[in-house]
C-alpha atoms as a PDB file:
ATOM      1  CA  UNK A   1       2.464  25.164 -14.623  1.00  0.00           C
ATOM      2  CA  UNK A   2       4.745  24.517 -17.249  1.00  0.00           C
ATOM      3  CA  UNK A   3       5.108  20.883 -18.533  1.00  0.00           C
ATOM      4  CA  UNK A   4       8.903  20.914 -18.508  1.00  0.00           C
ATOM      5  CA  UNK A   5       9.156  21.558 -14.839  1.00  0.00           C
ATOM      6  CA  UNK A   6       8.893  18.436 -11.806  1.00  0.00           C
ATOM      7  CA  UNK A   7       4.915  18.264 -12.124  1.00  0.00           C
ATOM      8  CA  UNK A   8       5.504  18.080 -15.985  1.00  0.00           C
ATOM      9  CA  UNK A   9       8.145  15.230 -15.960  1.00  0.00           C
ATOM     10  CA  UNK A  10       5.848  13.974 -13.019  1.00  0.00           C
ATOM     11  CA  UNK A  11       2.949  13.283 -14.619  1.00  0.00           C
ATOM     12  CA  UNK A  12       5.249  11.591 -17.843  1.00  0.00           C
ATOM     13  CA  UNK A  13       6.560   9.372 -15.215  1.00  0.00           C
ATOM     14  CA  UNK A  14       3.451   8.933 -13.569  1.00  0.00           C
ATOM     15  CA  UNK A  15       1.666   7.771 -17.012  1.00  0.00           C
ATOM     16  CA  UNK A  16       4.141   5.267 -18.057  1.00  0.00           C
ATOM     17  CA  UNK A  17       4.074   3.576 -14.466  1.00  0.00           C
ATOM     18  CA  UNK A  18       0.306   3.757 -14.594  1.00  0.00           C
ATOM     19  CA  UNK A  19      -0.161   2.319 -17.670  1.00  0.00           C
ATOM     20  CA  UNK A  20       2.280  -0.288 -16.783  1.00  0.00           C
ATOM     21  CA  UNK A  21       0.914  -1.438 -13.145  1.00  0.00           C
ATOM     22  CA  UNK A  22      -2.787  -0.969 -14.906  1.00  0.00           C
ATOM     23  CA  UNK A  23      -1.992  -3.505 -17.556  1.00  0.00           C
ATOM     24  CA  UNK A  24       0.006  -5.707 -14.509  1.00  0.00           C
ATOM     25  CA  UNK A  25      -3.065  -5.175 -12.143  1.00  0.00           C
ATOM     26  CA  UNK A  26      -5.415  -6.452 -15.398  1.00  0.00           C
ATOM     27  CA  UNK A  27      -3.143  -9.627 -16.296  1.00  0.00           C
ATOM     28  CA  UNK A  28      -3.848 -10.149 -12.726  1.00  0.00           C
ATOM     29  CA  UNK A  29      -7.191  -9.926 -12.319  1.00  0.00           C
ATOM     30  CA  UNK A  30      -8.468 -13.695 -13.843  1.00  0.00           C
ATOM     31  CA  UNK A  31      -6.005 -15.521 -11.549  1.00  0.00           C
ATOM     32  CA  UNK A  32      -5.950 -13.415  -8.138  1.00  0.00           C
ATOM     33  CA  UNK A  33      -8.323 -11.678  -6.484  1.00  0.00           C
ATOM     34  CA  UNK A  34      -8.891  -7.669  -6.914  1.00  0.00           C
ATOM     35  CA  UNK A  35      -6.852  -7.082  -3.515  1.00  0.00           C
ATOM     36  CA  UNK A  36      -4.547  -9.043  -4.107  1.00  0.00           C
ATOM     37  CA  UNK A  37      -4.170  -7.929  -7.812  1.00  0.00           C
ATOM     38  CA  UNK A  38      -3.901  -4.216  -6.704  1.00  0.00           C
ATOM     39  CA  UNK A  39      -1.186  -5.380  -4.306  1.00  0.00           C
ATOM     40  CA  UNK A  40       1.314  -7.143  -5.910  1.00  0.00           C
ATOM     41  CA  UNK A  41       0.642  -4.353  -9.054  1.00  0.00           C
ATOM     42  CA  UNK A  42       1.310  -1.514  -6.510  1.00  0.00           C
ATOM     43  CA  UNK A  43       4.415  -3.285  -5.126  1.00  0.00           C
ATOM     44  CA  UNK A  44       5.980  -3.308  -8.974  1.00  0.00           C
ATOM     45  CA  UNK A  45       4.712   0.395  -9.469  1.00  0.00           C
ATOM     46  CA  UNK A  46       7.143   1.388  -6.395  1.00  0.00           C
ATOM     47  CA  UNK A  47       9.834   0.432  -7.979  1.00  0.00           C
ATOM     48  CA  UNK A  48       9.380   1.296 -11.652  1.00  0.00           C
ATOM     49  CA  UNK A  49       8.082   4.893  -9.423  1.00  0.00           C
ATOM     50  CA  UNK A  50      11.267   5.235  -7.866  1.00  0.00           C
ATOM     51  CA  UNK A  51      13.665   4.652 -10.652  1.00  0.00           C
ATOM     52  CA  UNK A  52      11.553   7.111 -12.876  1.00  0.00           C
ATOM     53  CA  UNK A  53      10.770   9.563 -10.099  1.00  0.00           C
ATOM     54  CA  UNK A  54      14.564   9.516  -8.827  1.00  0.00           C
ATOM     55  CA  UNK A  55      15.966   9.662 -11.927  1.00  0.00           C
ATOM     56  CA  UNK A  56      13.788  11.838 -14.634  1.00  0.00           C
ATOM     57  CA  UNK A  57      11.417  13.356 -12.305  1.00  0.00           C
ATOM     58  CA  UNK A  58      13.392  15.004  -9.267  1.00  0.00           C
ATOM     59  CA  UNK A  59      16.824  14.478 -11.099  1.00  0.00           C
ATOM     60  CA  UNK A  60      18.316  12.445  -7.929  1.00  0.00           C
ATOM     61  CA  UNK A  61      20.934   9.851  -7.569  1.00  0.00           C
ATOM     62  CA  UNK A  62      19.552   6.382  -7.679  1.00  0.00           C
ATOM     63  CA  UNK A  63      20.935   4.511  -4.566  1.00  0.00           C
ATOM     64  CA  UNK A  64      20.111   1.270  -2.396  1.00  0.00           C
ATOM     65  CA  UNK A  65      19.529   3.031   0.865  1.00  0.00           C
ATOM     66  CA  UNK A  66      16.607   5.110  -1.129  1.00  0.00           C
ATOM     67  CA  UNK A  67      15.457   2.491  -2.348  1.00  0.00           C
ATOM     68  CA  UNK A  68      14.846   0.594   0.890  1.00  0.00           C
ATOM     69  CA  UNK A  69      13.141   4.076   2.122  1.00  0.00           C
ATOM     70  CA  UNK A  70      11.208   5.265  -0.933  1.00  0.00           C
ATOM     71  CA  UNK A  71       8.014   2.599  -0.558  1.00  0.00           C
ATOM     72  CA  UNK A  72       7.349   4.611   3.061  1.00  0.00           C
ATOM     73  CA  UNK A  73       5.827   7.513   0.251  1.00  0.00           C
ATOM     74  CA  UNK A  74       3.517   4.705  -0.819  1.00  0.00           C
ATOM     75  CA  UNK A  75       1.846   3.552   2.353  1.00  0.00           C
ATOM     76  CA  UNK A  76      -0.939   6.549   3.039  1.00  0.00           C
ATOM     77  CA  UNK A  77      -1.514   6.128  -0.779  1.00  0.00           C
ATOM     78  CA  UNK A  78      -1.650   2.439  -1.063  1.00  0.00           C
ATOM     79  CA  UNK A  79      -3.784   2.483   2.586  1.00  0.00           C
ATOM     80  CA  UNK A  80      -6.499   5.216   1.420  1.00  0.00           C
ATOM     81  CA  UNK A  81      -6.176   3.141  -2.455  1.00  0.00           C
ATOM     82  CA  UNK A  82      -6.939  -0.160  -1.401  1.00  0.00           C
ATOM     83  CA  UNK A  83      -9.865   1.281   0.828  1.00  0.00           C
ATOM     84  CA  UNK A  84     -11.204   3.195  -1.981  1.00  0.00           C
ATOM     85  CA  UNK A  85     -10.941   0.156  -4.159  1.00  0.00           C
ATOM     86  CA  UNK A  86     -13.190  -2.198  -1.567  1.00  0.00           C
ATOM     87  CA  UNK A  87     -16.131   0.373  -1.208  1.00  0.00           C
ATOM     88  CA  UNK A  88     -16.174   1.082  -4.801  1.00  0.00           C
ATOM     89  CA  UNK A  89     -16.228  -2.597  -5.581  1.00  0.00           C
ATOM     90  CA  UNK A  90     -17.877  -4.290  -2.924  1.00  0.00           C
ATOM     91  CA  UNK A  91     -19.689  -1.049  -1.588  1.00  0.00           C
ATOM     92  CA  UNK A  92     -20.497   0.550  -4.660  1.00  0.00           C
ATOM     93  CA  UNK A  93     -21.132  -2.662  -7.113  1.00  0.00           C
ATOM     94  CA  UNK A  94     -18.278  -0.742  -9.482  1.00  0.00           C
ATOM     95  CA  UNK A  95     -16.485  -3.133 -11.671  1.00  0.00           C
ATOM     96  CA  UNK A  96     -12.617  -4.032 -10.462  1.00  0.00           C
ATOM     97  CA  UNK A  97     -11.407  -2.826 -13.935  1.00  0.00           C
ATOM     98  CA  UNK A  98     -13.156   0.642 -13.492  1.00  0.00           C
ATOM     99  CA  UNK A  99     -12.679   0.982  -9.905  1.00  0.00           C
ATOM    100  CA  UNK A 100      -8.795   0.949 -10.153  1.00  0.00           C
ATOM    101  CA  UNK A 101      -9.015   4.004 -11.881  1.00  0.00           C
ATOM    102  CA  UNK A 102     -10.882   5.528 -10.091  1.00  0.00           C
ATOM    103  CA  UNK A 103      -8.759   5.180  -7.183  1.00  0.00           C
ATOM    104  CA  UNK A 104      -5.694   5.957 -10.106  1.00  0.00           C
ATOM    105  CA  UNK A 105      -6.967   9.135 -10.364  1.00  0.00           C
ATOM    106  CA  UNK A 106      -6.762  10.192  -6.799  1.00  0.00           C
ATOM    107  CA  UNK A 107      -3.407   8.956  -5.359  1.00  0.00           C
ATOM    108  CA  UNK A 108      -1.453  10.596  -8.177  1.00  0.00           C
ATOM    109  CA  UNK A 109      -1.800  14.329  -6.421  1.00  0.00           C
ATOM    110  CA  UNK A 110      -1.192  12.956  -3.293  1.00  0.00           C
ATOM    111  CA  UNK A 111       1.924  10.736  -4.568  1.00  0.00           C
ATOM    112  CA  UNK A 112       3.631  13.656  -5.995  1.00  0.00           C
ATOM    113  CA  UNK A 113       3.214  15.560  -2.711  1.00  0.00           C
ATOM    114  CA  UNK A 114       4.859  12.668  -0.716  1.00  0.00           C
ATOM    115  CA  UNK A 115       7.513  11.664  -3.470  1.00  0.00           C
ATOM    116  CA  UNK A 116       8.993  15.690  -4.275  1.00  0.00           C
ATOM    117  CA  UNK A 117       9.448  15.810  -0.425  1.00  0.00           C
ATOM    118  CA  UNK A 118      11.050  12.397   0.803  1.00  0.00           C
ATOM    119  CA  UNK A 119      13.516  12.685  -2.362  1.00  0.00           C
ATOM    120  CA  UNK A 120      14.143  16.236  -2.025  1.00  0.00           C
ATOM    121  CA  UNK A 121      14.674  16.007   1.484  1.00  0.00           C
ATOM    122  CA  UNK A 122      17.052  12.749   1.164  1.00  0.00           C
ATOM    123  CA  UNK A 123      19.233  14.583  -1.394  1.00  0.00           C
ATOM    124  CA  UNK A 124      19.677  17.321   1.208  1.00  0.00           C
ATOM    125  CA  UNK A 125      21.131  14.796   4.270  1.00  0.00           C
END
């Protein structure tokens, strides 16, 4: 798998949005609580996701209408996150910090998947 290639660029992409919703989803944390936190951080990693993903990642034209579409990729990940995230916290007695990434580390394969074929496919029609 060479690191020049989508997956390469990918996970680049993927690490500066991570570290940036991470840090968002932190800053969070002592005023909202967990859930909400991971929300409102998830919504902001869309878009900082779709501008990097669109533009470095898949090398696609940025547009509006994509835009409007490209959080669709995000709901089985944010849906199988945020349930991950409640039994790991409340099930499991994991701390909100550590739990996040956790559940990190298991939507990125899955966000890839989604994100190479709803902006592949748009760019086609």
């Amino acid at each position: 798998m060479p690191c020049g290639g989508e997956f390469g660029r990918f996970l680049i992409a993927g690490g500066i949005n991570t570290c940036l919703t991470y840090l968002l989803y932190l800053s969070l944390l002592p005023v909202l609580s967990y859930m909400v936190a991971y929300a409102v951080s998830y919504i902001a990693g869309i878009v900082v996701s779709y501008l990097l993903n669109a533009g470095f990642v898949f090398r696609q034209s940025l547009s509006c209408a994509h835009l409007v579409r490209f959080p669709m990729v995000y709901v089985v990940p944010y849906v199988i996150g945020s349930g991950m995230l409640w039994v790991l916290v409340d099930g499991g007695g994991v701390r909100r910090e550590l739990a996040m990434i956790v559940v990190i580390a298991v939507s990125v394969p899955l966000t890839f998947v989604l994100s190479r074929y709803v902006l592949k496919r748009w760019a086609k029609g």
